[in-house]
C-alpha atoms as a PDB file:
ATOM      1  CA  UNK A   1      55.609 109.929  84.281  1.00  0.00           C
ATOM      2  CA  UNK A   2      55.291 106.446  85.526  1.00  0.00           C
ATOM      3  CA  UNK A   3      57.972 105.462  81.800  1.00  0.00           C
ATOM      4  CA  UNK A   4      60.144 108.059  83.171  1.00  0.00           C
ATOM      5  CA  UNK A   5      60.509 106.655  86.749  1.00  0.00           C
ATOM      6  CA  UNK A   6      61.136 102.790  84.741  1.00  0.00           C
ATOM      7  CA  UNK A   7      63.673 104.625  82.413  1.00  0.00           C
ATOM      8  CA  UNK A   8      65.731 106.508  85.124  1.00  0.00           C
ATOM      9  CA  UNK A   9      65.538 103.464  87.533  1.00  0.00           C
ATOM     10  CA  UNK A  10      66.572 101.346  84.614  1.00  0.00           C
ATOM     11  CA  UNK A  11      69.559 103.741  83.807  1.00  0.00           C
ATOM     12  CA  UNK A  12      70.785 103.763  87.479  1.00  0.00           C
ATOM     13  CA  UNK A  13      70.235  99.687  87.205  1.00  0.00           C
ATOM     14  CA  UNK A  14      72.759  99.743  84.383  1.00  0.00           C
ATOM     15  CA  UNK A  15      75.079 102.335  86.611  1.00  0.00           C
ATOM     16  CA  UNK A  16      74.913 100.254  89.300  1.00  0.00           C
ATOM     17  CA  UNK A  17      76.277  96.885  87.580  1.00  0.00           C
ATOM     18  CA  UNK A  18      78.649  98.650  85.102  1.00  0.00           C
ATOM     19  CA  UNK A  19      80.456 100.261  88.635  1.00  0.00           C
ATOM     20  CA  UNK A  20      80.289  96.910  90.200  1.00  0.00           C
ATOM     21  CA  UNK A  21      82.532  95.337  87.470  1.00  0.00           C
ATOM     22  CA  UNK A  22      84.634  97.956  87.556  1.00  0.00           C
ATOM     23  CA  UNK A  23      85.535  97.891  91.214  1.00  0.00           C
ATOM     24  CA  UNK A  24      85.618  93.639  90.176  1.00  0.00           C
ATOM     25  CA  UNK A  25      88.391  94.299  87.812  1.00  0.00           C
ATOM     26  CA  UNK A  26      90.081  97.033  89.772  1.00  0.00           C
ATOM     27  CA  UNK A  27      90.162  94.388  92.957  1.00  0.00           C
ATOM     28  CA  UNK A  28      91.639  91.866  90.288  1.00  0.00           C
ATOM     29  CA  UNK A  29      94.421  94.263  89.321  1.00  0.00           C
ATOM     30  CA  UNK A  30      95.175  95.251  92.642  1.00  0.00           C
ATOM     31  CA  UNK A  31      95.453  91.378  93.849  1.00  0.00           C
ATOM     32  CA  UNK A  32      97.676  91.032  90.245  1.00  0.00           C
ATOM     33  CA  UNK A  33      99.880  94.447  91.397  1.00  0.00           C
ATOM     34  CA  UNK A  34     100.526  92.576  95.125  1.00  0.00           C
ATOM     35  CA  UNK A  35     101.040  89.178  93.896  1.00  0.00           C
ATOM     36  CA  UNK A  36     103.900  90.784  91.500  1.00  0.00           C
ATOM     37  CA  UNK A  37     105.288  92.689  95.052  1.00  0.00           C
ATOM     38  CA  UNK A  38     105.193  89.602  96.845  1.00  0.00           C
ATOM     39  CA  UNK A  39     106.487  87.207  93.911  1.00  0.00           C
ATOM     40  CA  UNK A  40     109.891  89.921  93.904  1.00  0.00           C
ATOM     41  CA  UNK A  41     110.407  90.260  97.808  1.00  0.00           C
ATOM     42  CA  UNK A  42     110.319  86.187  97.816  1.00  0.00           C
ATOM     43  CA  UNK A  43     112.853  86.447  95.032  1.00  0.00           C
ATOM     44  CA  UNK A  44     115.395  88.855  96.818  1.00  0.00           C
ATOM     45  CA  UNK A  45     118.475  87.622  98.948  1.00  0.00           C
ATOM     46  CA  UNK A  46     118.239  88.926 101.906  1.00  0.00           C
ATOM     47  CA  UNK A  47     121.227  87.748 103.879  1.00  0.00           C
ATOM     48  CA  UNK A  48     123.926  88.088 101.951  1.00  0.00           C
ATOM     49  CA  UNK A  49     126.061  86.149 104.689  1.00  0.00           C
ATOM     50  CA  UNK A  50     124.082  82.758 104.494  1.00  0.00           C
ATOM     51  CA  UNK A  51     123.548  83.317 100.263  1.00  0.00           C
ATOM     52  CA  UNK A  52     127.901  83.154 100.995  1.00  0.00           C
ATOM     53  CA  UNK A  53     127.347  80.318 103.012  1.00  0.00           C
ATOM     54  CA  UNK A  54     125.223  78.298 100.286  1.00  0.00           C
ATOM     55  CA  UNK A  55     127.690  79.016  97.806  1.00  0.00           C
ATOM     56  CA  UNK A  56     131.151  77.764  99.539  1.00  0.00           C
ATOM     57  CA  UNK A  57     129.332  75.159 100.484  1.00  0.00           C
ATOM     58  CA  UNK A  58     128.095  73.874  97.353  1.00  0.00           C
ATOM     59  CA  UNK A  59     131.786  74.489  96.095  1.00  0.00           C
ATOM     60  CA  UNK A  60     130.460  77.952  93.976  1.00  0.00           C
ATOM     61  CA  UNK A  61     132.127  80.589  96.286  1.00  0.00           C
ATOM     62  CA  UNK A  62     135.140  82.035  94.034  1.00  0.00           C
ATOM     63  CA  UNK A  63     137.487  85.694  94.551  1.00  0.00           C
ATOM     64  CA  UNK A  64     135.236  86.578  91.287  1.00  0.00           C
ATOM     65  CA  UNK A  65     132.141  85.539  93.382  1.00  0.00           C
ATOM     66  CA  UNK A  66     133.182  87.931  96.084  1.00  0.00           C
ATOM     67  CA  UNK A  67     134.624  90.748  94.302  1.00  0.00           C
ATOM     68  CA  UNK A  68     131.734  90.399  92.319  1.00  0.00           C
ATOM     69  CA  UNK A  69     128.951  90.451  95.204  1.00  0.00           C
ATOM     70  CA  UNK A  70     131.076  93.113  96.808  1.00  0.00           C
ATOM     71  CA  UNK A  71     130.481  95.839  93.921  1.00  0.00           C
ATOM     72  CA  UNK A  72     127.315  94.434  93.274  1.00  0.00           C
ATOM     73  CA  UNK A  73     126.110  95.252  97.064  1.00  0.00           C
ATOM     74  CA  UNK A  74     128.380  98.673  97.457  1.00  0.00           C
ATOM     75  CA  UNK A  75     126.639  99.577  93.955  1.00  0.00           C
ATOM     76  CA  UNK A  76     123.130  98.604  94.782  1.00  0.00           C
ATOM     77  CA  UNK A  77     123.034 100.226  98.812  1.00  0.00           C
ATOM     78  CA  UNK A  78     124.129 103.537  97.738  1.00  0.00           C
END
């Protein structure tokens, strides 16, 4: 009875731990996932007026530029 009890509590032991590194890599995913989310967002112009801005003044603003920003944002907002 007594090696039952030591077996059991041993098995739930071994439950215990094997969850606890799964929620350790599941937290280490989900920090991965948000790290990719915030990595994009920080990536993504989000005034298109000032990115214009930035380019005539460093002398890169062009008619190609804007025609090309122009279908780019009329594609991309639908």
């Amino acid at each position: 009875m007594e090696e039952d009890i030591k077996r059991s509590l041993g098995e739930i032991q071994d439950y215990i731990e094997s969850a606890e590194w799964d929620l350790e890599y599941a937290k280490n995913e989900l920090y991965h996932l948000w790290d990719k989310i915030l990595s994009k967002d920080s990536k993504q112009i989000k005034d298109i007026d000032n990115f214009k801005r930035e380019l005539k003044r460093d002398g890169l603003y062009t008619d190609k530029i804007e025609n090309f920003l122009e279908n780019y944002i009329r594609y991309y907002n639908k």
